[in-house]
Protein backbone atom coordinates (compact mmCIF):
# COMPACT_ATOMS: atom_id res chain seq x y z
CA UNK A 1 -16.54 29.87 42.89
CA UNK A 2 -18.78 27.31 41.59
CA UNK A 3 -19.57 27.40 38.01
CA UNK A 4 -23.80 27.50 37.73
CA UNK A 5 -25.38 24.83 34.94
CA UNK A 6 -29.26 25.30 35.78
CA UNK A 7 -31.94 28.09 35.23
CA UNK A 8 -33.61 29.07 38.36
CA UNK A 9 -36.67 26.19 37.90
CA UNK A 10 -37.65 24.84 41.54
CA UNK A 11 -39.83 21.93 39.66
CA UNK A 12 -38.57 18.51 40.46
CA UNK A 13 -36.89 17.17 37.05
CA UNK A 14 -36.33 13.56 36.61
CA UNK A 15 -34.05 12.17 34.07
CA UNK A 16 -34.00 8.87 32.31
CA UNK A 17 -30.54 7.21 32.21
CA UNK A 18 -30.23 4.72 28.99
CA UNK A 19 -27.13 2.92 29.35
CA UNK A 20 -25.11 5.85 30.87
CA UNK A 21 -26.60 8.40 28.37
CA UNK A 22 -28.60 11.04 30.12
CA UNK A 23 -31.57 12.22 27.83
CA UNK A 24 -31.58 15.82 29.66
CA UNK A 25 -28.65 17.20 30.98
CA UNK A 26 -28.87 16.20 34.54
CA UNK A 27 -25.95 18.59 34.89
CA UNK A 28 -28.42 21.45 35.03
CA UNK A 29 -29.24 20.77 38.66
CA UNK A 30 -25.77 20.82 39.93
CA UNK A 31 -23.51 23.71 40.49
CA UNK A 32 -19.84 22.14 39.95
CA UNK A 33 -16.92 23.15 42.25
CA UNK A 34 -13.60 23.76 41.74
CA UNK A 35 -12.61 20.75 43.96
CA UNK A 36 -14.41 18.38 41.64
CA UNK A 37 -17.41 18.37 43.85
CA UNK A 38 -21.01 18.86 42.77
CA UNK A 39 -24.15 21.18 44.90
CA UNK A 40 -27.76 20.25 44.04
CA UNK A 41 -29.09 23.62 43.34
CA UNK A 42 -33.10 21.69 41.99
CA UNK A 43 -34.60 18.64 43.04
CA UNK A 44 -33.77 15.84 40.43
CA UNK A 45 -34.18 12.25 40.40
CA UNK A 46 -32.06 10.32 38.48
CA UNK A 47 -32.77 6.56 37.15
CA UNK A 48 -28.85 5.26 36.84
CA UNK A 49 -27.92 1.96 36.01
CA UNK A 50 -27.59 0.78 40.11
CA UNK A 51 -31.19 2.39 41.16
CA UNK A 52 -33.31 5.35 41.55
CA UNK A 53 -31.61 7.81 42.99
CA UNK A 54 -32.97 11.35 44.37
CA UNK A 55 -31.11 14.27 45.53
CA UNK A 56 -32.29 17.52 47.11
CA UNK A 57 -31.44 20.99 47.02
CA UNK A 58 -28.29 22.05 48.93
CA UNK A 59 -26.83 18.49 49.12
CA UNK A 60 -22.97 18.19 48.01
CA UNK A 61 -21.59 15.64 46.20
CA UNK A 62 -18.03 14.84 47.04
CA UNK A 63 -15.93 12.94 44.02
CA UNK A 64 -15.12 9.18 45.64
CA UNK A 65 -17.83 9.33 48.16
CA UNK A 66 -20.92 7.12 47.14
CA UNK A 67 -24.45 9.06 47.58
CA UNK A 68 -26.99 6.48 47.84
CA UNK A 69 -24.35 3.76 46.51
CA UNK A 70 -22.92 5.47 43.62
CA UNK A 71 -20.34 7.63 43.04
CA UNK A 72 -22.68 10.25 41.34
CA UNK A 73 -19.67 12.91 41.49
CA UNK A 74 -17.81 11.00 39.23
CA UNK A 75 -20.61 10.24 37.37
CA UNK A 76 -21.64 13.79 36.96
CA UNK A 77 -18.18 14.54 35.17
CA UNK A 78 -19.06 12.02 32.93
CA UNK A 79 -22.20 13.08 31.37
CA UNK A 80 -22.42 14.61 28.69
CA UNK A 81 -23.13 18.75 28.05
CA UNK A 82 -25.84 19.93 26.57
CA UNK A 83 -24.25 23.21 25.96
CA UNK A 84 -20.89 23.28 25.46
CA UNK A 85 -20.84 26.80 26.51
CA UNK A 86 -21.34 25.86 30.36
């Protein structure tokens, strides 16, 4: 069962990446699967360190498998929490 990190906002977010630190918790847009892979559950755009890149609603994220030339599943588990409850 995926584990749920957003509220149920449909507004596009973006988030600012400063050298690999996110300044939101992009995190809240994702659901995160058991088998390490990620489900955009809101629109988000995300400025990472190799481009702009956007992902919409329902798309999965598989760990190892670039999305728009970055392994943003990976990246994903490395980004910080903004509530360690989650």
């Amino acid at each position: 069962m995926p584990t749920r990190l957003n509220s149920l906002c449909k507004e596009p977010m973006v988030v600012i990446v400063a050298d690999a630190v996110a300044v939101q918790d992009v995190r809240n847009s994702f659901w995160r699967n058991e088998d390490g892979s990620w489900i955009c559950i809101d629109p988000v755009t995300i400025d990472h360190p190799k481009g702009r890149v956007q992902v919409s609603p329902g798309t999965t994220i598989r760990p190892g498998v670039p999305f728009m030339g970055v392994d943003l599943a990976s990246w994903l588990d490395q980004q910080p929490v903004s509530d360690p409850n989650l």
